[in-house]
C-alpha atoms as a PDB file:
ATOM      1  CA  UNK A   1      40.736-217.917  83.455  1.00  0.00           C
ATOM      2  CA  UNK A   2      43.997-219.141  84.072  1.00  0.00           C
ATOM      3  CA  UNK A   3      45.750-216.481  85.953  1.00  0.00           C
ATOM      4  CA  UNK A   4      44.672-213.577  88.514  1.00  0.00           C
ATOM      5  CA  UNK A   5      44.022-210.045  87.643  1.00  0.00           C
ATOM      6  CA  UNK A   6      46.976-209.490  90.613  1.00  0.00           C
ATOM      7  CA  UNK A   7      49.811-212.156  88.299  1.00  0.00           C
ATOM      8  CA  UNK A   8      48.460-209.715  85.153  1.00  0.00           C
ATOM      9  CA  UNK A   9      50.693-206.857  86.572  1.00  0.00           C
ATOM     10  CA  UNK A  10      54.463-207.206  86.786  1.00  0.00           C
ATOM     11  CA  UNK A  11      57.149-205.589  88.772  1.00  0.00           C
ATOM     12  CA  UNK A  12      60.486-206.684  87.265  1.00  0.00           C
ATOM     13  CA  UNK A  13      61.926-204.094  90.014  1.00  0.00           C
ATOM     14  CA  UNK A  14      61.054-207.099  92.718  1.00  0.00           C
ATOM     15  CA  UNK A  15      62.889-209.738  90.340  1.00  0.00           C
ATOM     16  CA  UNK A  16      66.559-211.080  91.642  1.00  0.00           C
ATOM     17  CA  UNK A  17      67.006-209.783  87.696  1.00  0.00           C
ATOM     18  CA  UNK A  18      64.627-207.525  86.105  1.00  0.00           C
ATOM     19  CA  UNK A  19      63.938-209.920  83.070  1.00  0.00           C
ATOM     20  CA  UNK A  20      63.606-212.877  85.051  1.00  0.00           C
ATOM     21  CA  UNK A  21      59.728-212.088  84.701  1.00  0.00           C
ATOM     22  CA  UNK A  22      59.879-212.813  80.992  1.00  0.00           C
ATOM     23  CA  UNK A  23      61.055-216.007  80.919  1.00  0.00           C
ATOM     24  CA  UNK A  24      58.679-218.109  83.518  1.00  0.00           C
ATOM     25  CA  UNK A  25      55.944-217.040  81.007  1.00  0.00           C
ATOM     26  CA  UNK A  26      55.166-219.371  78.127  1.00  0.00           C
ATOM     27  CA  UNK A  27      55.348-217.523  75.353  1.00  0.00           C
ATOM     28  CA  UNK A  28      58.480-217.093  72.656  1.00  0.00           C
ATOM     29  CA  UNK A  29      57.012-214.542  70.921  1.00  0.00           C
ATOM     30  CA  UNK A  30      56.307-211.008  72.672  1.00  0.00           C
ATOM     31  CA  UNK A  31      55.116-207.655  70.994  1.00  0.00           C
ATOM     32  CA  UNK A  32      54.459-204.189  73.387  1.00  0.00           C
ATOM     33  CA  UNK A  33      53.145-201.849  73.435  1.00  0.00           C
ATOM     34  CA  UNK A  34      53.781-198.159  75.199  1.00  0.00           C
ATOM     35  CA  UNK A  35      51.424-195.913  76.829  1.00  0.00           C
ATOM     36  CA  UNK A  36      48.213-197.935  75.877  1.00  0.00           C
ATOM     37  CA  UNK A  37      45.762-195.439  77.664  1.00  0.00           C
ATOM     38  CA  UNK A  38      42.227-197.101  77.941  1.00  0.00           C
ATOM     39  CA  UNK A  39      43.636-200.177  76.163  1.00  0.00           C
ATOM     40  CA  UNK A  40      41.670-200.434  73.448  1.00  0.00           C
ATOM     41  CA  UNK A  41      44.379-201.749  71.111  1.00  0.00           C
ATOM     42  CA  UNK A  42      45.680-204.067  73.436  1.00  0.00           C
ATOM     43  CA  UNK A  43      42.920-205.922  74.186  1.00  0.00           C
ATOM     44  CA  UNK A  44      41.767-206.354  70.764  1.00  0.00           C
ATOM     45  CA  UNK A  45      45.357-207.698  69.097  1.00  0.00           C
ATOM     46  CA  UNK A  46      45.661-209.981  72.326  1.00  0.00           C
ATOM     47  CA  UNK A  47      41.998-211.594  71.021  1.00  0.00           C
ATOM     48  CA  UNK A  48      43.620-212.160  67.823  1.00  0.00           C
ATOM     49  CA  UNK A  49      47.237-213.200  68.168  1.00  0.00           C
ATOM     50  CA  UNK A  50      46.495-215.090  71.371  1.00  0.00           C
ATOM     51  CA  UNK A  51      50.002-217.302  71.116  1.00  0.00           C
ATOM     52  CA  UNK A  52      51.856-213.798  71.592  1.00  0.00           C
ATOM     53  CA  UNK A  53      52.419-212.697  74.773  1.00  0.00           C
ATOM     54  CA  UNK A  54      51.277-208.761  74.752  1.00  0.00           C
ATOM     55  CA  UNK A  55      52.841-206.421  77.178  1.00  0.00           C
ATOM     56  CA  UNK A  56      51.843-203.300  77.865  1.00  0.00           C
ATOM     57  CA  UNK A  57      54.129-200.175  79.718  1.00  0.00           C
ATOM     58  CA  UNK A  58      51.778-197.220  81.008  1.00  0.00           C
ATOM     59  CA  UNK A  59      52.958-194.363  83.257  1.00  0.00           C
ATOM     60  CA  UNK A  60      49.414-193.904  84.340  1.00  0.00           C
ATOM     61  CA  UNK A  61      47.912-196.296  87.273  1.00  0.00           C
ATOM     62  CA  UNK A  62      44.046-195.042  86.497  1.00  0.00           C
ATOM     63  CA  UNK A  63      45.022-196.348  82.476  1.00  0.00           C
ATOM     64  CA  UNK A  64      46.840-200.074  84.049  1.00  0.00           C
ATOM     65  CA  UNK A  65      43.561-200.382  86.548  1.00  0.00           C
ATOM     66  CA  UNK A  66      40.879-199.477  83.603  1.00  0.00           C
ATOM     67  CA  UNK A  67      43.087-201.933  81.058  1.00  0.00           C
ATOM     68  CA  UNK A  68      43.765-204.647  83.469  1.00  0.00           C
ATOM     69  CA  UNK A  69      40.030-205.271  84.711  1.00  0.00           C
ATOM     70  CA  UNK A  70      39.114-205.309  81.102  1.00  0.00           C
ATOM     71  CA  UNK A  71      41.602-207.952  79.475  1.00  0.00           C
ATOM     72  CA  UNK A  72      40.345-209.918  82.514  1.00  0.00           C
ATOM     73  CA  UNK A  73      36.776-209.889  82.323  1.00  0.00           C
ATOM     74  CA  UNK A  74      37.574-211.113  78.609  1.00  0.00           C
ATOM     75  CA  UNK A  75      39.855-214.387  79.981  1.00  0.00           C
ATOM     76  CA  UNK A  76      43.017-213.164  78.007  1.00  0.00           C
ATOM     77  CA  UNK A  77      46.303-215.184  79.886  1.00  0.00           C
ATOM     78  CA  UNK A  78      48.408-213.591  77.600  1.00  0.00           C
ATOM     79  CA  UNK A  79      48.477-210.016  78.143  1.00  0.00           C
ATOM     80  CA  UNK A  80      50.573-208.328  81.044  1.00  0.00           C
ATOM     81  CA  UNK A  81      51.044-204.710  82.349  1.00  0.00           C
ATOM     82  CA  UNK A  82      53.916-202.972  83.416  1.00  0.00           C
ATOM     83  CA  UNK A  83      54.280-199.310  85.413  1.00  0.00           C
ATOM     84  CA  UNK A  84      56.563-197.190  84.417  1.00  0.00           C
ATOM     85  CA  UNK A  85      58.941-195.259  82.519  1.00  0.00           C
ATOM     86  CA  UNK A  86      59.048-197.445  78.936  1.00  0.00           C
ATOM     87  CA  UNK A  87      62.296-195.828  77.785  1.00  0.00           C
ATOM     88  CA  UNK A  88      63.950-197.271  80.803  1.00  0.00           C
ATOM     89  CA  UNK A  89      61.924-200.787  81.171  1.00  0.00           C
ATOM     90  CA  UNK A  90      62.709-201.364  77.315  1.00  0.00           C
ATOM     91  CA  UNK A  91      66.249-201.517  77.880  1.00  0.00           C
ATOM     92  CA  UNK A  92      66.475-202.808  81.408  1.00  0.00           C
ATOM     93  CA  UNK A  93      63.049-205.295  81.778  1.00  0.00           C
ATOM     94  CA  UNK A  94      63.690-207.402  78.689  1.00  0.00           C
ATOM     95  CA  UNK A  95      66.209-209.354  77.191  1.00  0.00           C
ATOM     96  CA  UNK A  96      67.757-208.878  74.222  1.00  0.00           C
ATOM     97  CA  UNK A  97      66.837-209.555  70.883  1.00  0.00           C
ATOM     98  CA  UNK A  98      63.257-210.443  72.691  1.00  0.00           C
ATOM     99  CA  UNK A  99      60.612-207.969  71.124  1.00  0.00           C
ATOM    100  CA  UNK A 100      59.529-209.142  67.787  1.00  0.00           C
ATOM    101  CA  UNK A 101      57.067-205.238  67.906  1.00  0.00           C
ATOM    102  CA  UNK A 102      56.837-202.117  70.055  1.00  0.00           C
ATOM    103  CA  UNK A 103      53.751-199.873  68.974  1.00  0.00           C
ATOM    104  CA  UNK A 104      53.129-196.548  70.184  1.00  0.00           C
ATOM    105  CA  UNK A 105      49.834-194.889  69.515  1.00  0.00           C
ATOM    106  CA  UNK A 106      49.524-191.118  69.857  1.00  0.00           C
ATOM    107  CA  UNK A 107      51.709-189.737  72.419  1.00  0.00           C
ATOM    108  CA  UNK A 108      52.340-186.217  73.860  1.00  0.00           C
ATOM    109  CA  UNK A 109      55.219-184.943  71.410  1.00  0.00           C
ATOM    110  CA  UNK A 110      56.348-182.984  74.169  1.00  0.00           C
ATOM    111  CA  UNK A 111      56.557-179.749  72.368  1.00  0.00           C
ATOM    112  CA  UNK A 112      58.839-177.994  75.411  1.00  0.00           C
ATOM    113  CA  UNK A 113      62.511-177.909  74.863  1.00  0.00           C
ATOM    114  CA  UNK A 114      62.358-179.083  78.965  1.00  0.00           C
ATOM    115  CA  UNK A 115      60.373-182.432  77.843  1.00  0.00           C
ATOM    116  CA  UNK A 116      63.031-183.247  74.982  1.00  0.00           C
ATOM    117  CA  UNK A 117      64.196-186.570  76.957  1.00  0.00           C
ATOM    118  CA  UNK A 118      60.680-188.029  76.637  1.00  0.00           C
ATOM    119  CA  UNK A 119      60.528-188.136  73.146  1.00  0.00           C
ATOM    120  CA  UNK A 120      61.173-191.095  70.594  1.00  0.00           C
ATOM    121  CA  UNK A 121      63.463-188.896  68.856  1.00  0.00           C
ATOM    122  CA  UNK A 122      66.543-189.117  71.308  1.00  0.00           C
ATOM    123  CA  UNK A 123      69.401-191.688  71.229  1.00  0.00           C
ATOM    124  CA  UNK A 124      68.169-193.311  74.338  1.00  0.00           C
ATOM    125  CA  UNK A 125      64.879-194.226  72.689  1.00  0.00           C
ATOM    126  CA  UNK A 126      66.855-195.281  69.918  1.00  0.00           C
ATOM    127  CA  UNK A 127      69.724-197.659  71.905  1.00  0.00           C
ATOM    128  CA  UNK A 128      66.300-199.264  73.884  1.00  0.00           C
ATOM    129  CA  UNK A 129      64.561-200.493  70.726  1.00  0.00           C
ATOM    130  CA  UNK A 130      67.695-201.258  68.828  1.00  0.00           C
ATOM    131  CA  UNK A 131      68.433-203.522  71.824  1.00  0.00           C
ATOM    132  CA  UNK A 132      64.978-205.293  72.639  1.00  0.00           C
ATOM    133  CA  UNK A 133      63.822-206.148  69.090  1.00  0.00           C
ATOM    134  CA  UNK A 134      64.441-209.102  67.120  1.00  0.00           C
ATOM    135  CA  UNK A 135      66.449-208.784  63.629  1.00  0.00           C
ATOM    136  CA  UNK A 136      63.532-207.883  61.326  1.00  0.00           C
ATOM    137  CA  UNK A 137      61.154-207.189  64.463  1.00  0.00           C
ATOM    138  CA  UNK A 138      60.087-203.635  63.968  1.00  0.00           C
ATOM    139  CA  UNK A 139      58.460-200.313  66.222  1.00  0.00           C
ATOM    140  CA  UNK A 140      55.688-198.208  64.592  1.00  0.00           C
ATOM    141  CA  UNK A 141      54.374-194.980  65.869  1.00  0.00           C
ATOM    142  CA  UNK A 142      50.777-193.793  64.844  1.00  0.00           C
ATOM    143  CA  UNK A 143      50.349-189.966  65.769  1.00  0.00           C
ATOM    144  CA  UNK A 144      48.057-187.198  64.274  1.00  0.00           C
ATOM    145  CA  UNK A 145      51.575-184.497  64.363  1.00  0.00           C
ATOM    146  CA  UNK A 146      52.910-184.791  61.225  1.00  0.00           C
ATOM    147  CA  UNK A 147      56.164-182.454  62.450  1.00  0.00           C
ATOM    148  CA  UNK A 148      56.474-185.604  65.484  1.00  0.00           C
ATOM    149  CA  UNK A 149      56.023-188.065  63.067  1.00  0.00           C
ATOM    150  CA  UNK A 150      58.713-186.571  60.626  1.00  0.00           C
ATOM    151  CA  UNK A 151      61.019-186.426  63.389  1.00  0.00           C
ATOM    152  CA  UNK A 152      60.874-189.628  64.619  1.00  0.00           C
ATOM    153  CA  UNK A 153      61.464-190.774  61.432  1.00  0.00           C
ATOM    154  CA  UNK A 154      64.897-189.344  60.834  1.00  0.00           C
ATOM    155  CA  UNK A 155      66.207-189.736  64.287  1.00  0.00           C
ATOM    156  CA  UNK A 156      65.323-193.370  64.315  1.00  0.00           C
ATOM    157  CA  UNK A 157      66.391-193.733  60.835  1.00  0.00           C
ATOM    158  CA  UNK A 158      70.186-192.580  61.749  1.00  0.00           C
ATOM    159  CA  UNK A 159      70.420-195.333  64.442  1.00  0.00           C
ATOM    160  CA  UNK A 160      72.936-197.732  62.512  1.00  0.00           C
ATOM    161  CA  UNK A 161      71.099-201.151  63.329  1.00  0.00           C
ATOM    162  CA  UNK A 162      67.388-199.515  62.321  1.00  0.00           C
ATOM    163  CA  UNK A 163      66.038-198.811  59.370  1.00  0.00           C
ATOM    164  CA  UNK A 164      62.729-196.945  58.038  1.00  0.00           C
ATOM    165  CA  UNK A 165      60.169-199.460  56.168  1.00  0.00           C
ATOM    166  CA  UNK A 166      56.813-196.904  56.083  1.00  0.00           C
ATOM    167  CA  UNK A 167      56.165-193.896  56.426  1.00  0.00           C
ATOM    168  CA  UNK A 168      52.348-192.945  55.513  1.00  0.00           C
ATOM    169  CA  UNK A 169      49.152-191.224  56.182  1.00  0.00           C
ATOM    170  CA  UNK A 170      46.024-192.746  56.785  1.00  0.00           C
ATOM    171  CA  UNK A 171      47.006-196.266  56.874  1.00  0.00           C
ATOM    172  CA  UNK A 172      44.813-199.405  56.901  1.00  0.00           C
ATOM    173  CA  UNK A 173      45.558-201.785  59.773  1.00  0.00           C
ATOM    174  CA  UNK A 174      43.788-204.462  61.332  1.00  0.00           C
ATOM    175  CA  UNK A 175      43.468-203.255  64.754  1.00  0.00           C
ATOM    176  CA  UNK A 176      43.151-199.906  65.519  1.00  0.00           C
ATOM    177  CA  UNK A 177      42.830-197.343  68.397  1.00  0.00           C
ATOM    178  CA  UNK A 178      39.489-195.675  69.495  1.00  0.00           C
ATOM    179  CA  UNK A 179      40.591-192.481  69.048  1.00  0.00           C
ATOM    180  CA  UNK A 180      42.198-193.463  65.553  1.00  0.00           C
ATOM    181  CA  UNK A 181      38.928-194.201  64.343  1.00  0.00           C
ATOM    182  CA  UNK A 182      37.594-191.225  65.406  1.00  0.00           C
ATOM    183  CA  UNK A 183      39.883-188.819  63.705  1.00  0.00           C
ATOM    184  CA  UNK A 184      39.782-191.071  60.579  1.00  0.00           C
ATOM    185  CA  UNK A 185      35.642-190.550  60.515  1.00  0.00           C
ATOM    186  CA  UNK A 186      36.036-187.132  60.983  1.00  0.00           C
ATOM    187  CA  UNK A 187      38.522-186.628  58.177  1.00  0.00           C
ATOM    188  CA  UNK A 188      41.803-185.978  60.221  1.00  0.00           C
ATOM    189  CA  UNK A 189      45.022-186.979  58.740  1.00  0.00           C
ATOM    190  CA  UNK A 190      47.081-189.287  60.772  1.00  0.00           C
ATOM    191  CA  UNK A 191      50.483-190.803  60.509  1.00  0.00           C
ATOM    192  CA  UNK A 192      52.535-194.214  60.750  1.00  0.00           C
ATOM    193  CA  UNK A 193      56.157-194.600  60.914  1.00  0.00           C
ATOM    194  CA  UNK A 194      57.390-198.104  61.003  1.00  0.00           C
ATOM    195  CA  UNK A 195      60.945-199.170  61.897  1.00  0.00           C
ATOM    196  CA  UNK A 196      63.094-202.100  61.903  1.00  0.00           C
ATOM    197  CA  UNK A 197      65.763-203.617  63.115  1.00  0.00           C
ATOM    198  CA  UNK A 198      68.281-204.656  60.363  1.00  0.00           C
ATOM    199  CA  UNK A 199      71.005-206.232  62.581  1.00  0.00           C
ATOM    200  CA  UNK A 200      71.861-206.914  66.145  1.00  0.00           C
ATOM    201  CA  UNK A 201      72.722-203.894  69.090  1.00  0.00           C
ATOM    202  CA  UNK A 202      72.845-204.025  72.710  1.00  0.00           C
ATOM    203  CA  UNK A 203      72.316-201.279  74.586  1.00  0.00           C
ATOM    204  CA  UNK A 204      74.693-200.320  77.967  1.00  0.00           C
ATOM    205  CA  UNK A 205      72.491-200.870  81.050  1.00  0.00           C
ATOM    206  CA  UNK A 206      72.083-198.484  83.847  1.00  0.00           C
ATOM    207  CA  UNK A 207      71.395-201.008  86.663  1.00  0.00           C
ATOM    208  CA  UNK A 208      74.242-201.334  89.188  1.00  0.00           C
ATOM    209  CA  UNK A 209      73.309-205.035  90.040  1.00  0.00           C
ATOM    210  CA  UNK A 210      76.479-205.527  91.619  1.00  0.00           C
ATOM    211  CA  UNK A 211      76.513-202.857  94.264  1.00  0.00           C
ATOM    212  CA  UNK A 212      74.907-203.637  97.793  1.00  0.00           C
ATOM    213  CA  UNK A 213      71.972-201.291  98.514  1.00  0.00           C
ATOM    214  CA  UNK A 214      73.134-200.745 102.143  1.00  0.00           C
ATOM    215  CA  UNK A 215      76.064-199.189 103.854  1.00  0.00           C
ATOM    216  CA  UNK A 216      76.995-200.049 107.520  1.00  0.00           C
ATOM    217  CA  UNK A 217      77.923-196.520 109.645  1.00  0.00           C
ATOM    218  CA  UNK A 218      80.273-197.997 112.595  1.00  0.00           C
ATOM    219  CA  UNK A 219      80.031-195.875 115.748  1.00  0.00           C
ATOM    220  CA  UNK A 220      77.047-193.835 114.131  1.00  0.00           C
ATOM    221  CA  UNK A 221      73.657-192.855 116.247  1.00  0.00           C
ATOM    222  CA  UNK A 222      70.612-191.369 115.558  1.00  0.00           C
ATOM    223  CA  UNK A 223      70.034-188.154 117.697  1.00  0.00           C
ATOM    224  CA  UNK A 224      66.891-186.137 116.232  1.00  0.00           C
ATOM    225  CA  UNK A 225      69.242-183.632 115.089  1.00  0.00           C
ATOM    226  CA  UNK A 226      70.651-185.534 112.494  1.00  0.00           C
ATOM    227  CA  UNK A 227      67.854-187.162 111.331  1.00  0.00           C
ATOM    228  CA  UNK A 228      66.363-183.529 110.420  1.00  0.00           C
ATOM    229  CA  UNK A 229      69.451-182.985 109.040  1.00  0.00           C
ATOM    230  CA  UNK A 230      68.788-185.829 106.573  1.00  0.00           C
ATOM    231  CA  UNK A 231      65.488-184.081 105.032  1.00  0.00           C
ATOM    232  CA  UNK A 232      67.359-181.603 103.624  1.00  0.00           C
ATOM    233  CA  UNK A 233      70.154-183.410 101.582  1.00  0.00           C
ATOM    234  CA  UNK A 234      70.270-183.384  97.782  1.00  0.00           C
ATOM    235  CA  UNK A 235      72.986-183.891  95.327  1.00  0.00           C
ATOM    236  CA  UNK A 236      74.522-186.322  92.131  1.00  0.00           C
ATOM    237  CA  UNK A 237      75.406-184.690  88.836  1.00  0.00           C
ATOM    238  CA  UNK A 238      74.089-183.906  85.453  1.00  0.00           C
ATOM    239  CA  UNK A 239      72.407-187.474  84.481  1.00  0.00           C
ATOM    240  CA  UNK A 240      72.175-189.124  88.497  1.00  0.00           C
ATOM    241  CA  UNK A 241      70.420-187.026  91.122  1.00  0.00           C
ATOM    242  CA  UNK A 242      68.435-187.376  93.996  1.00  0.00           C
ATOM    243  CA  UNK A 243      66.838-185.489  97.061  1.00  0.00           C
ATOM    244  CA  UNK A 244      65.247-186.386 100.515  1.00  0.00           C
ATOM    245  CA  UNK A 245      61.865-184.658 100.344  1.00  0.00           C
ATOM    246  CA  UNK A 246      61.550-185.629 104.403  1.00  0.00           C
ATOM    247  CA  UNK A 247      62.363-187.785 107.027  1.00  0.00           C
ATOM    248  CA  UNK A 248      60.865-189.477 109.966  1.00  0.00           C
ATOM    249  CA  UNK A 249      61.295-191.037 112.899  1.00  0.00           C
ATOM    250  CA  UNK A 250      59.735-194.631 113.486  1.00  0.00           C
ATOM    251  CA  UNK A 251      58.528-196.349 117.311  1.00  0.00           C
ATOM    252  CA  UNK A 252      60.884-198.163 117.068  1.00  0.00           C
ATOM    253  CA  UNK A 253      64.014-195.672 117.122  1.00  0.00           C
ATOM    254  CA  UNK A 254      64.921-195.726 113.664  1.00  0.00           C
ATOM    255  CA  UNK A 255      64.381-193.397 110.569  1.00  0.00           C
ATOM    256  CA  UNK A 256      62.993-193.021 107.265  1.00  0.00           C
ATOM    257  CA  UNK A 257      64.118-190.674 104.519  1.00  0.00           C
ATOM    258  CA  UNK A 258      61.814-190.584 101.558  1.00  0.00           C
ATOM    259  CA  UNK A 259      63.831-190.164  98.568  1.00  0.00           C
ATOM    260  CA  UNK A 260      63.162-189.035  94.408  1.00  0.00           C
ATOM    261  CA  UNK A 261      65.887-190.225  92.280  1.00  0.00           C
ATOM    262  CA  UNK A 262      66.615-189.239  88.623  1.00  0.00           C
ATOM    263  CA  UNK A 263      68.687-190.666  86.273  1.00  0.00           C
ATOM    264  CA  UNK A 264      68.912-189.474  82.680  1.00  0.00           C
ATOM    265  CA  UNK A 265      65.248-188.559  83.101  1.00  0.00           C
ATOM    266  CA  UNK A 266      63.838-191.705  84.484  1.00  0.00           C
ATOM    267  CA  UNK A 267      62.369-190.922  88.057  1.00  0.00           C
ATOM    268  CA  UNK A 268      61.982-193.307  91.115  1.00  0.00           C
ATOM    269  CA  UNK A 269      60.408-192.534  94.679  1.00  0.00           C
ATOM    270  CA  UNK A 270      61.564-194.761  97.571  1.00  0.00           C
ATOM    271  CA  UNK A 271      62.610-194.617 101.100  1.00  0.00           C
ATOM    272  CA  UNK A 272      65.920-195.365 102.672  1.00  0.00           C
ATOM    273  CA  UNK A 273      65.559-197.113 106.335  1.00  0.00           C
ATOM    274  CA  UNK A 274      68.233-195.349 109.211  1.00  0.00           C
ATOM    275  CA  UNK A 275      68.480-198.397 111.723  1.00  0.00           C
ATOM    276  CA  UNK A 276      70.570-197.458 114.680  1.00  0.00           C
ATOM    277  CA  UNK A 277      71.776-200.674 116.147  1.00  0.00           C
ATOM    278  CA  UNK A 278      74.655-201.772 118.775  1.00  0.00           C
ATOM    279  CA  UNK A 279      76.557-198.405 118.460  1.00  0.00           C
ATOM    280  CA  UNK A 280      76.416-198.692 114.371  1.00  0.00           C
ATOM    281  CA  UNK A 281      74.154-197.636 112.021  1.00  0.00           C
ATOM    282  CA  UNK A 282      72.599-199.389 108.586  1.00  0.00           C
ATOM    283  CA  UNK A 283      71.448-197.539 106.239  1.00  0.00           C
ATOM    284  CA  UNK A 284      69.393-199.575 103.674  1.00  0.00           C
ATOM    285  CA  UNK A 285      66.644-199.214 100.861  1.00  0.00           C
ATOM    286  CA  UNK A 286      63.268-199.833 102.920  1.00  0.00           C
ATOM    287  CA  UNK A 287      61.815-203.142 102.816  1.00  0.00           C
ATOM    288  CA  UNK A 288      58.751-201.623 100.639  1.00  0.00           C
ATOM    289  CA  UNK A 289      60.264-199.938  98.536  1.00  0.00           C
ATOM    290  CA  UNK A 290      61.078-201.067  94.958  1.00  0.00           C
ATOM    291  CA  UNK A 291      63.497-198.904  93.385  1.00  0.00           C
ATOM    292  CA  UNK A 292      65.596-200.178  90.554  1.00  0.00           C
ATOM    293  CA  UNK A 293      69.097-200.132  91.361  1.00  0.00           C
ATOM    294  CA  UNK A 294      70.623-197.207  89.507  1.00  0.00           C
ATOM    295  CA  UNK A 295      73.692-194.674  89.739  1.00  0.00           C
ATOM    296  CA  UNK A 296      70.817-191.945  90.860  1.00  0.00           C
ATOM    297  CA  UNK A 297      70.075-194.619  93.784  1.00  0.00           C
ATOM    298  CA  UNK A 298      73.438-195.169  94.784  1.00  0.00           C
ATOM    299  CA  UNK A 299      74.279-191.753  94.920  1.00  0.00           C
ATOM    300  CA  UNK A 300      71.401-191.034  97.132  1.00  0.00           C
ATOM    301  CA  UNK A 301      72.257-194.145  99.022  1.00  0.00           C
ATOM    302  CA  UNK A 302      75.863-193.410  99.712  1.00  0.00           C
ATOM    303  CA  UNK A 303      75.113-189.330 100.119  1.00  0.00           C
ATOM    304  CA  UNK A 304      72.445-190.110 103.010  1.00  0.00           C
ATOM    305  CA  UNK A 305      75.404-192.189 104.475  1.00  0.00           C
ATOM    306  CA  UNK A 306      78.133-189.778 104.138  1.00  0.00           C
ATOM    307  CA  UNK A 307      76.460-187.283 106.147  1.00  0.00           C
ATOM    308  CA  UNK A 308      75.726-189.154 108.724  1.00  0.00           C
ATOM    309  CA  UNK A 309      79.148-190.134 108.948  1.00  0.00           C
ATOM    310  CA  UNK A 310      80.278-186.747 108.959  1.00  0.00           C
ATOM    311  CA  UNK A 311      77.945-185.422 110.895  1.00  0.00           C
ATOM    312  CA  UNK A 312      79.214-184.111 114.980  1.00  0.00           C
END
């Protein structure tokens, strides 16, 4: 086996650039796929196309544990997992023009009007994949909901650099899901939709690379007070927010707020570290925490700091 069931997993969060992870790999062509569940089709297309470096994006850490031990077990060096939300990572955790396929097999359509903003219909979706695939490099979604499947194929299908190929039921492809195969032998219709890209996009990014994840409070302590304060602090706008679900305070004198960010839908949990030192104090994104840096995050970073500033 030539790598470790630990270098199978990435966190392009932890990367000085979040698709630096991409290019120390050996492989120049790359399909994914999103929400891969008990990784059935992953594992099999990796045993077939094993010059393709297959990445998969799963929200659920039970799914990446279950997929991860198996691709092991089976010696596959080209197959890596991600965590996450894919309609961020698509746009932000690649490079462009890098994805020669994006699958999708069977997802939640998300039937409540609150859930619209995790759907492949909405522009988002759209700008990601329109960004991350190669000219001709396509996206196909296999679902059992033909109203999802009709959807998806006229909101992608208005995106000016995409363009619908197929649409069909029951195909015939050469690697299929587990559950596929199990509504196919009991006689239930299913669905592809296959996009492509017919000329080059890039999407905007959200990431605020530029902007430190720290501010310096001169003249600002840490009395008890206004580290309880801190717990209950919320605020951003429409498309950036973020609240402190608590704080605490460490041995060691300083604090720790433990923050839920939100922008545009895509959720991050982290802590920001309250270090009182020499009459100042530094507020900072904990050592251990991860978060990507977005306008949600910097709002939440410079809130935190604001009212400690402003606080008696």
């Amino acid at each position: 086996m030539g790598h470790s069931l630990k270098e199978m997993l990435v966190y392009p969060s932890r990367c000085d650039h979040p698709t630096d992870w991409v290019g120390i790999l050996p492989y120049s062509r790359r399909i994914v796929e999103i929400g891969f569940g008990n990784g059935d089709f992953l594992y099999h297309r990796s045993g077939l196309e094993t010059k393709v470096l297959h990445v998969g994006i799963e929200i659920s850490l039970r799914c990446i544990d279950k997929a991860a031990r198996r691709v092991y077990a089976a010696g596959r060096d080209n197959v890596r997992l991600v965590f996450g939300d894919a309609r961020f990572l698509l746009r932000e955790a690649f490079p462009e023009a890098s994805v020669e396929a994006v699958f999708m097999h069977f997802p939640c359509p998300w039937p409540k009007n609150r859930h619209a903003g995790r759907r492949v219909t909405t522009a988002g979706f759209s700008d990601a994949l329109a960004s991350v695939l190669t000219v001709d490099g396509f996206f196909e979604l296999v679902t059992d909901d033909e109203e999802y499947a009709g959807a998806a194929r006229e909101a992608l299908g208005e995106h000016p650099s995409l363009v619908v190929q197929a649409y069909e039921p029951n195909p015939v492809r050469p690697v299929t899901t587990k559950y596929e195969r199990k509504w196919l032998e009991m006689g239930k219709t299913i669905f592809r939709l296959r996009v492509a890209k017919k000329e080059p996009y890039r999407a905007s990014s959200l990431l605020r690379r530029n902007e430190p994840m720290h501010v310096v409070l001169p003249g600002v302590t840490l009395p008890d007070e206004r580290l309880q304060g801190v717990a209950a602090l919320e605020g951003g706008d429409g498309t950036a927010r973020w609240v402190v679900c608590n704080s605490y305070r460490g041995t060691d004198g300083s604090g720790l707020a433990q923050v839920i960010s939100c922008d545009d839908g895509f959720e991050q949990r982290f802590y920001l570290r309250l270090i009182p030192r020499d009459g100042n104090c530094l507020v900072k994104v904990d050592d251990a925490s991860y978060p990507f840096n977005t306008p949600a995050v910097q709002a939440a970073l410079r809130g935190v700091a604001e009212a400690l500033r402003s606080e008696p």
